[in-house]
Every structure is written in C-alpha cells, then in structure tokens.
C-alpha atoms as a PDB file:
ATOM      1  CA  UNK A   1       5.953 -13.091   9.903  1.00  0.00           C
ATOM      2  CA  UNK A   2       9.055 -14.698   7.801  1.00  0.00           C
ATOM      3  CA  UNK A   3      11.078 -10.918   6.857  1.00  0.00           C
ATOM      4  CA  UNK A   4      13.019 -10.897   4.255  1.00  0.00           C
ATOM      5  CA  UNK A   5      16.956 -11.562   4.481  1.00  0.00           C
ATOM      6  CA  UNK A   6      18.925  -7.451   4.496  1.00  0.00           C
ATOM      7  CA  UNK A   7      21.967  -9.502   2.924  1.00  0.00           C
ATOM      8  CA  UNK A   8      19.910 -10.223  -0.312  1.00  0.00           C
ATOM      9  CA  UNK A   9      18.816  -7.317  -0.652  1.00  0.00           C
ATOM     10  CA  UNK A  10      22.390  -5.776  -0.575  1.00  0.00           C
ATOM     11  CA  UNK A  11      23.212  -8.531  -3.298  1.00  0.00           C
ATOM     12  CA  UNK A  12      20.223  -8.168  -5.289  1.00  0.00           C
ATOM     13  CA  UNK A  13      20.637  -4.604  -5.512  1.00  0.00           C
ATOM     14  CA  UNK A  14      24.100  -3.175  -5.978  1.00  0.00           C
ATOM     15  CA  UNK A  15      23.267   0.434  -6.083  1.00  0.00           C
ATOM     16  CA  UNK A  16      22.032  -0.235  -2.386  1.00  0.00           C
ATOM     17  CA  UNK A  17      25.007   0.803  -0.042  1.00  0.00           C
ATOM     18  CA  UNK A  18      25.335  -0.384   3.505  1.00  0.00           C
ATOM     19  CA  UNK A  19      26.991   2.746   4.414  1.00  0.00           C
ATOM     20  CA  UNK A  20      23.867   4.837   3.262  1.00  0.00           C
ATOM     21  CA  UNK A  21      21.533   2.420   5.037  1.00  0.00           C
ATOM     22  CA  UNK A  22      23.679   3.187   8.263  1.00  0.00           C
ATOM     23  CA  UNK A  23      23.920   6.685   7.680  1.00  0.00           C
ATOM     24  CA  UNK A  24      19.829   6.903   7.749  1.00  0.00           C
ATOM     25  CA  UNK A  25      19.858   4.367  10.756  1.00  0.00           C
ATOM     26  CA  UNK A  26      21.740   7.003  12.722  1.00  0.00           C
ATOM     27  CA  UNK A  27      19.562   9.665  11.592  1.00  0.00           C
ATOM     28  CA  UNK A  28      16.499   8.029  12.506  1.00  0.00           C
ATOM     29  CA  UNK A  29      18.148   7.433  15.794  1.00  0.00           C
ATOM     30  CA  UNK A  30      19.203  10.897  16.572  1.00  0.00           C
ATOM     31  CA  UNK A  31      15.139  11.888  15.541  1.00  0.00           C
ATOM     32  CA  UNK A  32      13.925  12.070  19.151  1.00  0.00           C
ATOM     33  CA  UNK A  33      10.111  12.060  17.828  1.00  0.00           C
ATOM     34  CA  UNK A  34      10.951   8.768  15.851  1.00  0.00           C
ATOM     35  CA  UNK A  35      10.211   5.116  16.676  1.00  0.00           C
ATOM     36  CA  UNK A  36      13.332   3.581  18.320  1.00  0.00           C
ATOM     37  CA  UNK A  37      13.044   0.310  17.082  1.00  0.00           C
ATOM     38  CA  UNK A  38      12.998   1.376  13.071  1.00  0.00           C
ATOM     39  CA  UNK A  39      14.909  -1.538  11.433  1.00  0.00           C
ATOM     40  CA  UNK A  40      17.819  -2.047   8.610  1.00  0.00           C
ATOM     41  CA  UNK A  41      14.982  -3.475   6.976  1.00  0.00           C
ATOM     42  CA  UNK A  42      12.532  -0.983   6.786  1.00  0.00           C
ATOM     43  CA  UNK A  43      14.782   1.875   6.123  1.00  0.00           C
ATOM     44  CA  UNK A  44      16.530  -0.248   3.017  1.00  0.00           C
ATOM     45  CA  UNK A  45      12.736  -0.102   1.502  1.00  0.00           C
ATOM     46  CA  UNK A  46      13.002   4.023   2.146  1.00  0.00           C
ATOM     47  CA  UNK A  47      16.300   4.157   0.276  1.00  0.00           C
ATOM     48  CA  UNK A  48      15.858   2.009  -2.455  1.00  0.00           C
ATOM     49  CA  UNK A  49      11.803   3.350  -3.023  1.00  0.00           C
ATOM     50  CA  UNK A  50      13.676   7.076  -3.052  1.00  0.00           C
ATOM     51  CA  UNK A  51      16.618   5.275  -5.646  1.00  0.00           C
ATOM     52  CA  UNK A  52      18.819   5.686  -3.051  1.00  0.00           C
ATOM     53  CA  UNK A  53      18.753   9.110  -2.271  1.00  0.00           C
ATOM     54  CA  UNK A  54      19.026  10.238   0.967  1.00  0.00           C
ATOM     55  CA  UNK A  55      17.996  13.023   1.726  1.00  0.00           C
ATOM     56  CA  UNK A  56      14.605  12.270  -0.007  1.00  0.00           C
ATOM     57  CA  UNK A  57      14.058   9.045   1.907  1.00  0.00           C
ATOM     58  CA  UNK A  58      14.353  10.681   5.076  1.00  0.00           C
ATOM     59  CA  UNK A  59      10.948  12.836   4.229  1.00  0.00           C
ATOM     60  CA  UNK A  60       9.531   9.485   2.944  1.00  0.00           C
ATOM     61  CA  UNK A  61      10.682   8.370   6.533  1.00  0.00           C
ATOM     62  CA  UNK A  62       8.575  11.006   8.548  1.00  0.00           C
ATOM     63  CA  UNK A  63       5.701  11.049   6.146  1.00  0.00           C
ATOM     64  CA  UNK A  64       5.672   7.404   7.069  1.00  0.00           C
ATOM     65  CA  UNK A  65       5.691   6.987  10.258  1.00  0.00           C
ATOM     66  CA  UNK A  66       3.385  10.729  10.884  1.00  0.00           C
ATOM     67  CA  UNK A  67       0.917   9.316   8.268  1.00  0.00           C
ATOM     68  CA  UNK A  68       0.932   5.841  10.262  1.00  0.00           C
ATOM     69  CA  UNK A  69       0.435   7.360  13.904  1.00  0.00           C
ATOM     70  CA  UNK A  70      -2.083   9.992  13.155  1.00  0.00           C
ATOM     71  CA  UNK A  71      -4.521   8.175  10.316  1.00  0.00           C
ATOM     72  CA  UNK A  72      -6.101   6.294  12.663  1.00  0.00           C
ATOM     73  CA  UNK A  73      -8.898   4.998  10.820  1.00  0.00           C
ATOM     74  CA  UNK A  74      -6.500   3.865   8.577  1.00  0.00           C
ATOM     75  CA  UNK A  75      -4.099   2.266  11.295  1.00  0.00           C
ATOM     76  CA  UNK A  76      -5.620   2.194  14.335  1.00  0.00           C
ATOM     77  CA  UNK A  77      -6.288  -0.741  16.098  1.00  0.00           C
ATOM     78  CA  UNK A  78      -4.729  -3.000  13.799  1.00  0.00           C
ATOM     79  CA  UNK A  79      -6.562  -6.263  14.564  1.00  0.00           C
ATOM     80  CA  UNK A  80      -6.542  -8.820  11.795  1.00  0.00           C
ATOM     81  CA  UNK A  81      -9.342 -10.270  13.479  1.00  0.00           C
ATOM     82  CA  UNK A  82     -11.478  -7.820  14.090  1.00  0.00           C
ATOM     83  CA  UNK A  83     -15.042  -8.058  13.537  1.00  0.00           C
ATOM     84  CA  UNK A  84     -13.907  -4.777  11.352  1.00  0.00           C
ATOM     85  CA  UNK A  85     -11.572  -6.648   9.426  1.00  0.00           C
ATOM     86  CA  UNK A  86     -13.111  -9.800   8.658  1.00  0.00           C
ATOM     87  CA  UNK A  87     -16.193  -7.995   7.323  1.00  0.00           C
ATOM     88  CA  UNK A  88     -13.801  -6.115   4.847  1.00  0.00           C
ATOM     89  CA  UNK A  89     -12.343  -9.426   3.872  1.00  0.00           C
ATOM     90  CA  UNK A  90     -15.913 -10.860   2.953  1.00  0.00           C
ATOM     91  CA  UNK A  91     -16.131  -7.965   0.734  1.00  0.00           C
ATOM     92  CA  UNK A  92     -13.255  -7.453  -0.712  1.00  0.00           C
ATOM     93  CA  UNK A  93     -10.263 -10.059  -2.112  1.00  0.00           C
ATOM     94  CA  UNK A  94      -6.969  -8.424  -2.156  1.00  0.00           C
ATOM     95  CA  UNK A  95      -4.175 -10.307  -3.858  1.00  0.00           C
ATOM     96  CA  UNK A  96      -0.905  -9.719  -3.981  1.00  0.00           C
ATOM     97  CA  UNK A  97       0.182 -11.807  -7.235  1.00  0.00           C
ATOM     98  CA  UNK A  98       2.904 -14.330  -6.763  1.00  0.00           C
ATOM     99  CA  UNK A  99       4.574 -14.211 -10.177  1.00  0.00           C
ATOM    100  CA  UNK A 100       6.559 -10.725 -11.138  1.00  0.00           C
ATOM    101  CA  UNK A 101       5.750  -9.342 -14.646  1.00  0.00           C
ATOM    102  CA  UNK A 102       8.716  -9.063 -16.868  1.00  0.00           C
ATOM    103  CA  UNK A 103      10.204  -5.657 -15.635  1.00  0.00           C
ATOM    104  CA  UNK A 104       9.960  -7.202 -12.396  1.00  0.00           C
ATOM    105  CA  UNK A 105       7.020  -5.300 -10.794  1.00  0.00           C
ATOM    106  CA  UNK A 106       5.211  -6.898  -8.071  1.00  0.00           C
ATOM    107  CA  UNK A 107       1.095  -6.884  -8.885  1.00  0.00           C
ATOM    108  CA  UNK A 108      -1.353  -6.309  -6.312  1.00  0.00           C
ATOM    109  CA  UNK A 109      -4.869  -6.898  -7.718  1.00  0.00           C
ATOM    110  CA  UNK A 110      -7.916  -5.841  -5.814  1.00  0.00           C
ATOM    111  CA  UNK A 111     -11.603  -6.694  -6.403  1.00  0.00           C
ATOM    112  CA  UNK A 112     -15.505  -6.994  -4.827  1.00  0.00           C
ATOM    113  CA  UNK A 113     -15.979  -9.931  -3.076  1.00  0.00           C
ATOM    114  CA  UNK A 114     -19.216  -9.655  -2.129  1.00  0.00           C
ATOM    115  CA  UNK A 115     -20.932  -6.851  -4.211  1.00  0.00           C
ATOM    116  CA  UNK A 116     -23.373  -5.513  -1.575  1.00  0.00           C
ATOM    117  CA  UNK A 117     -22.834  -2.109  -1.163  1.00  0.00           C
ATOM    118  CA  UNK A 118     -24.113  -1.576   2.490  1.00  0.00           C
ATOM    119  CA  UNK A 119     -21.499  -3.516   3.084  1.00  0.00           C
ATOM    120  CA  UNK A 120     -18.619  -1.060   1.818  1.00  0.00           C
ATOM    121  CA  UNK A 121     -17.143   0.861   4.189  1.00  0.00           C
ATOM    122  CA  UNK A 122     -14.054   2.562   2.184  1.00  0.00           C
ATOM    123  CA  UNK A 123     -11.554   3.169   5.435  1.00  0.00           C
ATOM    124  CA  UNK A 124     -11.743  -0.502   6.259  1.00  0.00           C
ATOM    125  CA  UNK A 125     -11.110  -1.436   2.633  1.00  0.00           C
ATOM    126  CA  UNK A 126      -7.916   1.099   3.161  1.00  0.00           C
ATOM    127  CA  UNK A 127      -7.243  -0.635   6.409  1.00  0.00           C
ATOM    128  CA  UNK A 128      -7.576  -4.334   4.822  1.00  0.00           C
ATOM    129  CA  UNK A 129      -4.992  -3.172   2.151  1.00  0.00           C
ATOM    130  CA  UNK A 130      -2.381  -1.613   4.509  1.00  0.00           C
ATOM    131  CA  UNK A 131      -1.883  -4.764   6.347  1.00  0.00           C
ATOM    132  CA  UNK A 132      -1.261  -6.898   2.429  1.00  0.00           C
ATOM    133  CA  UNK A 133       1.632  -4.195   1.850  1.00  0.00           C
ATOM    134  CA  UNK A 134       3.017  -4.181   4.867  1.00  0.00           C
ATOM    135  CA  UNK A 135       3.257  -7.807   4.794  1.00  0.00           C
ATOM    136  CA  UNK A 136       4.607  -8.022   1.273  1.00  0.00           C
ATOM    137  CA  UNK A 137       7.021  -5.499   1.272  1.00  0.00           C
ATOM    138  CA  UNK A 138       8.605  -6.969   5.056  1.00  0.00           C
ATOM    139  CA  UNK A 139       8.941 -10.527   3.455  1.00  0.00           C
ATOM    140  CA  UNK A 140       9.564 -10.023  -0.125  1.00  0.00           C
ATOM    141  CA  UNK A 141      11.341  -6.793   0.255  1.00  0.00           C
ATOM    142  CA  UNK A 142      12.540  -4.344  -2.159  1.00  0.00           C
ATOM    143  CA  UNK A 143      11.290  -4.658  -6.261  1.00  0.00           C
ATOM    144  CA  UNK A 144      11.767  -2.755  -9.557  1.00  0.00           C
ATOM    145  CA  UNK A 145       7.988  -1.695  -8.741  1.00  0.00           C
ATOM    146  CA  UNK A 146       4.944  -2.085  -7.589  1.00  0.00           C
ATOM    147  CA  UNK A 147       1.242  -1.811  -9.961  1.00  0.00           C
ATOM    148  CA  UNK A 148      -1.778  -1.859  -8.704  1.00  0.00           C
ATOM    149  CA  UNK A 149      -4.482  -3.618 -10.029  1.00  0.00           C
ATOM    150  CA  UNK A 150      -8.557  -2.646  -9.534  1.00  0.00           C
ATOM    151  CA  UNK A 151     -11.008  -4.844 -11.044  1.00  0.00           C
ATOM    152  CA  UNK A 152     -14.453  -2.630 -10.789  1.00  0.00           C
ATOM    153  CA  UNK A 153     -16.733  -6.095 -11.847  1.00  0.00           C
ATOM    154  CA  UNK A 154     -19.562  -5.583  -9.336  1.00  0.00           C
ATOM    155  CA  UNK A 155     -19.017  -2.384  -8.482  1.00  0.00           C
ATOM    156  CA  UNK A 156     -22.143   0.082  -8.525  1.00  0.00           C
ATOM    157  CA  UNK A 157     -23.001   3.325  -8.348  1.00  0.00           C
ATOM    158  CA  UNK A 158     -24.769   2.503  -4.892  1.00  0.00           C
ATOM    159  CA  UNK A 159     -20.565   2.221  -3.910  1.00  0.00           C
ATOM    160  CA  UNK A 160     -19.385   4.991  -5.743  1.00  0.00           C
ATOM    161  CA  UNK A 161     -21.642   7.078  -3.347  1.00  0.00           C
ATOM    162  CA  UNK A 162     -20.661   5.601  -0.662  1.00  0.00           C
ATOM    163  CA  UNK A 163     -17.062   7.200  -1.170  1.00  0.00           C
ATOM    164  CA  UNK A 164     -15.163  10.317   1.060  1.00  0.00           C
ATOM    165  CA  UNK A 165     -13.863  12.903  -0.257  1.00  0.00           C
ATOM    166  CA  UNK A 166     -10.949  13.428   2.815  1.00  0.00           C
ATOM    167  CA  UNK A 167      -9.801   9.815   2.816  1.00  0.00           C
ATOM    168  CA  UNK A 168      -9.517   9.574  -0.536  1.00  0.00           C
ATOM    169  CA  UNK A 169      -7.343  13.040  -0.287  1.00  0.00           C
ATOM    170  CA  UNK A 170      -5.130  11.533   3.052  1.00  0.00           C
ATOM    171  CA  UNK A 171      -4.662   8.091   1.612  1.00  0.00           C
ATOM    172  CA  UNK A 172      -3.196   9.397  -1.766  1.00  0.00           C
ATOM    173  CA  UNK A 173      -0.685  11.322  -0.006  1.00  0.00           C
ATOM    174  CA  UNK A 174      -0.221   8.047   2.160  1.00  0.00           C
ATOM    175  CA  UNK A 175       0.410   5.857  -1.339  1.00  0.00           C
ATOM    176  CA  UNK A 176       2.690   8.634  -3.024  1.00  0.00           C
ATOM    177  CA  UNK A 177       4.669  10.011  -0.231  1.00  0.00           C
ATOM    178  CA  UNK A 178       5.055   7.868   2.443  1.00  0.00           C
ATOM    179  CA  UNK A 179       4.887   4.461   1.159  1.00  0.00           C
ATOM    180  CA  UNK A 180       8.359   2.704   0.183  1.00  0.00           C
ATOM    181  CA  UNK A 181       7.478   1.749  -2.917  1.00  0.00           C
ATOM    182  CA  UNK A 182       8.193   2.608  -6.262  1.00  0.00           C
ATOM    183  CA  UNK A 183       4.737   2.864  -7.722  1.00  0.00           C
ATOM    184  CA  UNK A 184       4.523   1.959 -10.964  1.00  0.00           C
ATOM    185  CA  UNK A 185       0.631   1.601 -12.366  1.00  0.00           C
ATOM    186  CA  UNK A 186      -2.715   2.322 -10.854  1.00  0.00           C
ATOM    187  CA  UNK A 187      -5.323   0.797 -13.508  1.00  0.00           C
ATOM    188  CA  UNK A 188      -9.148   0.070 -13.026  1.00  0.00           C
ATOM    189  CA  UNK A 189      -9.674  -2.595 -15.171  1.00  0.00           C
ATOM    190  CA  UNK A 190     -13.413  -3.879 -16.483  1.00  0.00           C
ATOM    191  CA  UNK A 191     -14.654   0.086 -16.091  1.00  0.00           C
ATOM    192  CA  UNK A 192     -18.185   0.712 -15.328  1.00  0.00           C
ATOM    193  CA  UNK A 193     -20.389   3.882 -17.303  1.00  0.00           C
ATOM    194  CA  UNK A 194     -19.987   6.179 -14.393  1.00  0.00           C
ATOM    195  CA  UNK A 195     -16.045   5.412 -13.973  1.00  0.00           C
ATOM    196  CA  UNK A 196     -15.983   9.252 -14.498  1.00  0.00           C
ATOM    197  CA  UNK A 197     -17.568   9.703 -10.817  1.00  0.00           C
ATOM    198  CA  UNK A 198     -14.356   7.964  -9.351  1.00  0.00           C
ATOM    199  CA  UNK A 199     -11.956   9.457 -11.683  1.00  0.00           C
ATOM    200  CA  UNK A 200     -13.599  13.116 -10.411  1.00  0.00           C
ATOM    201  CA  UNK A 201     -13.149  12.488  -7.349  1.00  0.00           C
ATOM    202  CA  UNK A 202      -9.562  10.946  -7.112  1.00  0.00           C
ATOM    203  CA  UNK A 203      -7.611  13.353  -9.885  1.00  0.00           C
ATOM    204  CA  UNK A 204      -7.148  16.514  -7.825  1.00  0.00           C
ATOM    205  CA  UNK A 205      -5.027  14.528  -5.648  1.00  0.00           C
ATOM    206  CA  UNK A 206      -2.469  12.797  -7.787  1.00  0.00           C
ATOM    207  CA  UNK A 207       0.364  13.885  -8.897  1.00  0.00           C
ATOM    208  CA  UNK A 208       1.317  14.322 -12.669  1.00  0.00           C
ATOM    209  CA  UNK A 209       3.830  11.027 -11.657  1.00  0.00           C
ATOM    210  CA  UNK A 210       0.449   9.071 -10.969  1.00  0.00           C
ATOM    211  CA  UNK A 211      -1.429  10.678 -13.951  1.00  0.00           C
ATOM    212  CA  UNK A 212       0.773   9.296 -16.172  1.00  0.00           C
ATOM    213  CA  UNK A 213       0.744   6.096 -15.316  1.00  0.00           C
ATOM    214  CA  UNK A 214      -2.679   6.363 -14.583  1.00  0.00           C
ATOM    215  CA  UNK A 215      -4.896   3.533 -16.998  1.00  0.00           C
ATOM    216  CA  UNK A 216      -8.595   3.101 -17.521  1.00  0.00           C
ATOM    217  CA  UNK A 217      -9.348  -0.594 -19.189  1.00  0.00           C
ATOM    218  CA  UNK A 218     -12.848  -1.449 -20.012  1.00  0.00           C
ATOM    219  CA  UNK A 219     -11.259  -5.041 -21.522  1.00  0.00           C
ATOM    220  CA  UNK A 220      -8.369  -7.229 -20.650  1.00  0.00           C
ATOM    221  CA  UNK A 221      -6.404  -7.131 -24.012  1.00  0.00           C
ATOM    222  CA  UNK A 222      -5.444  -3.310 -23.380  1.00  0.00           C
ATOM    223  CA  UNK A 223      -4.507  -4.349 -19.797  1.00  0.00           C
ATOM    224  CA  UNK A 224      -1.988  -7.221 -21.258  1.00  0.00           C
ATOM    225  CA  UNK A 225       0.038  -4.452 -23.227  1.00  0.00           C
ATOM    226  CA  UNK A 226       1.374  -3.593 -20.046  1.00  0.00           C
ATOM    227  CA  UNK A 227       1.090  -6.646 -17.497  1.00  0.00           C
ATOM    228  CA  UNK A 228       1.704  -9.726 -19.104  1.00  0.00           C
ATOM    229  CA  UNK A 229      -1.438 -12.077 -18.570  1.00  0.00           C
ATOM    230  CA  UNK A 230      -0.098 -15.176 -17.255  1.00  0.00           C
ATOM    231  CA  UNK A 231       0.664 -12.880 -13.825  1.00  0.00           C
ATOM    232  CA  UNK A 232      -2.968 -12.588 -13.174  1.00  0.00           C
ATOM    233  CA  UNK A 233      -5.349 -15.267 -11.599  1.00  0.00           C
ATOM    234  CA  UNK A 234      -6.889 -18.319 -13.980  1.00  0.00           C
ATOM    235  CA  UNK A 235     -10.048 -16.340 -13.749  1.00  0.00           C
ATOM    236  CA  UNK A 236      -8.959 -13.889 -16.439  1.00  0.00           C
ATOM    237  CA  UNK A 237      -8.643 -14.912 -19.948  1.00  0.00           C
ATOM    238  CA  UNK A 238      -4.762 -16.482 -20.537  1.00  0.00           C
ATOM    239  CA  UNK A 239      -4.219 -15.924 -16.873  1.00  0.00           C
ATOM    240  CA  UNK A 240      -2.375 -18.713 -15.108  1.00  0.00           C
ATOM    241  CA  UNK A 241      -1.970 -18.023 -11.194  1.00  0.00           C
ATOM    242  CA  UNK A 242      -4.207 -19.878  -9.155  1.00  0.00           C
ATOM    243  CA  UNK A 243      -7.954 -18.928  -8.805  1.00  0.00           C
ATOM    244  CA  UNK A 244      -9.211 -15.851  -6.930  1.00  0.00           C
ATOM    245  CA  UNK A 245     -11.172 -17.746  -4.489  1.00  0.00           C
ATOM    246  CA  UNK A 246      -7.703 -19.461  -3.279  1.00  0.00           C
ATOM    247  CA  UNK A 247      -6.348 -16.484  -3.159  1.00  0.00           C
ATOM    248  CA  UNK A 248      -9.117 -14.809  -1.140  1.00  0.00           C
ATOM    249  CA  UNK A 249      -8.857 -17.210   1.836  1.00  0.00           C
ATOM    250  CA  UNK A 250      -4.924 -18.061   1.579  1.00  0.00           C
ATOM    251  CA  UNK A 251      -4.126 -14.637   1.109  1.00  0.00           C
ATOM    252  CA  UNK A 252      -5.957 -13.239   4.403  1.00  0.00           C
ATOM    253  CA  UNK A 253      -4.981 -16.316   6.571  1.00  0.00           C
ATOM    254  CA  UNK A 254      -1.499 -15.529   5.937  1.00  0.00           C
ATOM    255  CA  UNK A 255      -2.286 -12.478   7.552  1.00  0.00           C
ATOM    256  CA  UNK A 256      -3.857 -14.155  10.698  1.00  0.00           C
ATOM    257  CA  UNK A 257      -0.570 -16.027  11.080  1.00  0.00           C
ATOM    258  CA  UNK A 258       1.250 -12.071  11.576  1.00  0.00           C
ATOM    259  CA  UNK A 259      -1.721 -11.076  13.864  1.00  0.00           C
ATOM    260  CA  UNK A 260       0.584 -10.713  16.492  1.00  0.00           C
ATOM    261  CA  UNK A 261       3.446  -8.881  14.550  1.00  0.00           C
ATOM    262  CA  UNK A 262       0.928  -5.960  13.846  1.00  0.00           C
ATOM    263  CA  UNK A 263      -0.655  -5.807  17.162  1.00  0.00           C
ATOM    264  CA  UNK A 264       3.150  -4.818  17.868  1.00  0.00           C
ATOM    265  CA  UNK A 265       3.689  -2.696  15.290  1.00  0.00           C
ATOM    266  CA  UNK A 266       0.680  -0.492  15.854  1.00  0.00           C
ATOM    267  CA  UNK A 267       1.883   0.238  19.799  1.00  0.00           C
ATOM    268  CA  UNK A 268       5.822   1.007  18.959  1.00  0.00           C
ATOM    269  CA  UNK A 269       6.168   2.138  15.454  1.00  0.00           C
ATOM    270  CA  UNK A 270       4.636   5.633  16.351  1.00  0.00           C
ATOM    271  CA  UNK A 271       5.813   9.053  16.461  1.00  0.00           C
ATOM    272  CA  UNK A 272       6.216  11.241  19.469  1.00  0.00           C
ATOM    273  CA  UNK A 273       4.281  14.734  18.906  1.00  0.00           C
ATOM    274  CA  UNK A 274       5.755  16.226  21.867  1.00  0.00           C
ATOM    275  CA  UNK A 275       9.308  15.412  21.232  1.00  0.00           C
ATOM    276  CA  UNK A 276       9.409  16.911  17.304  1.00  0.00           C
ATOM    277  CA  UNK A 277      11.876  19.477  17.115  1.00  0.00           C
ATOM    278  CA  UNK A 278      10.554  22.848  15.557  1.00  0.00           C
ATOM    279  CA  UNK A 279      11.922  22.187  11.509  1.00  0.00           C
ATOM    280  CA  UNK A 280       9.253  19.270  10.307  1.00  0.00           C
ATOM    281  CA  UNK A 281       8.847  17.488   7.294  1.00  0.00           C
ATOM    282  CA  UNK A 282       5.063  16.244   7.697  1.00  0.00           C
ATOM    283  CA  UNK A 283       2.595  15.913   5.170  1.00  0.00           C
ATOM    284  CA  UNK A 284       1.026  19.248   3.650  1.00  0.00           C
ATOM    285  CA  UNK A 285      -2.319  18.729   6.177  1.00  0.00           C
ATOM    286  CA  UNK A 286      -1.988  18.424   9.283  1.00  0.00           C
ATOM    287  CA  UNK A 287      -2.604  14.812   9.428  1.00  0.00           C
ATOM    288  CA  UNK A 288      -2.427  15.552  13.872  1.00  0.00           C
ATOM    289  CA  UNK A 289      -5.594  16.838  13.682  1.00  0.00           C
ATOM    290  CA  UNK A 290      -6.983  14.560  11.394  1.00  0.00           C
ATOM    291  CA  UNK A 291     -10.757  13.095  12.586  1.00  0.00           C
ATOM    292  CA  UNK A 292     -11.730  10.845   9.588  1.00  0.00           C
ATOM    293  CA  UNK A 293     -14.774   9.205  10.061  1.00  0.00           C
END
C-alpha cells in the first residue's frame, strides 16, 4: 500500500496545523492502552474529520481503535483472501469512485453482485467494506467528504431478512463516531417496495446529523441533484467512469496487493484492555463484551 504524502496534506489543507497533529501524537503516546505505532498519518485524518478540533478527535481516536479491537466480526482476522472474503466479493462490488463530485466529496458506491441471497452474510459485507476505506482514506487521505452510495437493484426481501439488528446498531456507531471521515450522504438509490423494512430497522441508530442527509431515490435524476452524474460508473444513465464490472475486479485486486499491510494492521493497531486508565471515552455499549454472530 502507496500512503498518501503528510506534506500535502499540510499544503492542501491550511487549517491543518502541524503543531496540533503533534500535540495529539504525544497524547496518543502518553495513552498506555493505545497502539504505539499510531502514525502522523492516521491521526491528521482524526483532526481534520473532527475540523481540527482536538479535543473531539481524541474521542474519535479511542472510539477508533476500541471499535477496531473489540468488533471482531467486523475486524477480525483481516484476510483479504479469505475464503470469507472472496465470497463477499462475488456478492457484492464495492467501488470507491475515482472522480470527486464538485464539492470535492469522495463517492463510495456499493451494490449486489450476485443477487442470491443465501449468499448474504451482512458482517462480511461490513468486513469487505472496512478494508475499501481503510485503503482509500491511507492513500488518498483527507477530503471535503465522503457519500455513500447504495444501489438496492437486486436486492430482495429474502436479504432484507437476512439482516441483524446488533450489527446494524455497532456498525453505525462505528461509521459516525469512530471513522475519520466527514460523512456527507448515505442514499439508497433504485429503492425497492419494502425499503421501509431497512429504513425501520436502521433509523433508531442515526443521529439527526445522518437523518438529514439521509436520501431515498427510487430514480437516478433525483440522485444527480446532489452527485453530479458523470462521477458514477458508465452503467448509469450520463455516467462516465469506467464500467462496474472493471471496477469489481480492479477494485478488490488492489486490495490483494495490501494483503500484507492489513494482516499487520489487525495484530498491532489494537488496544490494551488491561492498561486503560479508569476515565474512558469508549463507545456507549460496551463494545468488550461484544459477541456478534
């Protein structure tokens, strides 16, 4: 894995201060519980996803890195090449969309591969997503956002039911208060009838910051009010990226080629239970004792 250059993003964002990025490096390292090796890199995506503020990135920081060790069916074993993993990627294509709309949020478009629902398993799908952001947000670094994109086509009700109630519940908390990201759009895009079903089920845990940016699309000319079209793969009326099959195989092989980077990450970028002091700032459950099956 190619990571980004720290000097452009000092230069590409001005409000971005090396002497608040240092400031969190030495808190991280006085954290006992906290990985040692947490980088300038990955703590200039805490500061700028918090707009800089301290003191708010540092509870992005433990949510992070608490969410990360103890959700392990969402980041255990971490094998790109898992029989796990390469199943998901049959059924799903994940894409995170080269070209930046014109507010400069980066796109990352999800949608049914292969539309047999025994095949769904909803934690894997999780899993197969973690390792896209992780890679986009290490190489591209920071942006003015990030949307994401859900396209139900061939979605049933067969994997509606398939759904969990708790991993839907950890893995919002996961995508709006640990990621470093500044979210800017969740949409499902081509709904289906019983979109309602989903929308039940996910709404008690979002915040009134998702909610509102929250969009249900049933055709592509609401969606283009808000993304401009030529972002989104040739499939898609006026889209102009490449096609979604190139980007289903290109996409995960670029993964492969980090298979080694996140075999890493998942044994030292952990915390240390036993070493937390007794003031915590960990997510509202106690995501130690999580079992999520």
């Amino acid at each position: 894995m190619k990571l980004c250059d720290v000097e452009d993003q000092y230069k590409k964002f001005p409000d971005l201060k090396k002497e608040d990025v240092q400031k969190l490096l030495n808190w991280c390292s006085n954290q006992a519980h906290l990985p040692k090796n947490i980088t300038e890199l990955e703590v200039i995506l805490f500061l700028h996803s918090n707009y800089y503020k301290i003191e708010a990135a540092k509870v992005t920081i433990e949510n992070y890195y608490t969410s990360r060790t103890n959700l392990t069916k969402f980041f255990g074993s971490r094998d790109i090449k898992s029989n796990e993993m390469m199943v998901a990627h049959d059924v799903f294509t994940i894409v995170p969309l080269p070209k930046l709309t014109s507010k400069g949020y980066k796109v990352f478009l999800g949608r049914l591969h292969n539309p047999d629902p025994s095949k769904f398993v909803m934690t894997d799908a999780i899993k197969l997503f973690n390792f896209f952001y992780d890679s986009i947000l290490l190489e591209e670094g920071c942006t003015e956002g990030h949307v994401i994109v859900f396209d139900m086509t061939g979605v049933t009700l067969s994997h509606i039911l398939r759904l969990q109630v708790m991993p839907i519940k950890h893995y919002f908390f996961y995508l709006q208060e640990a990621l470093p990201f500044r979210l800017k759009g969740l949409y499902f895009i081509n709904i289906v009838p019983f979109v309602d079903k989903l929308v039940f089920l996910m709404k008690p845990f979002m915040k009134k910051e998702l909610w509102d940016v929250f969009h249900l699309d049933s055709n592509m000319d609401a969606v283009y009010e808000r993304i401009d079209a030529e972002v989104f793969p040739m499939d898609y009326e006026k889209g102009q990226a490449s096609s979604l099959e190139y980007f289903h195989d290109t996409c995960y092989n670029h993964l492969v080629e980090s298979r080694d980077y996140f075999l890493n990450d998942e044994k030292t970028k952990k915390v240390n239970e036993k070493l937390r002091g007794s003031i915590k700032k960990i997510p509202e459950q106690d995501l130690r004792a999580l079992d999520i099956d």
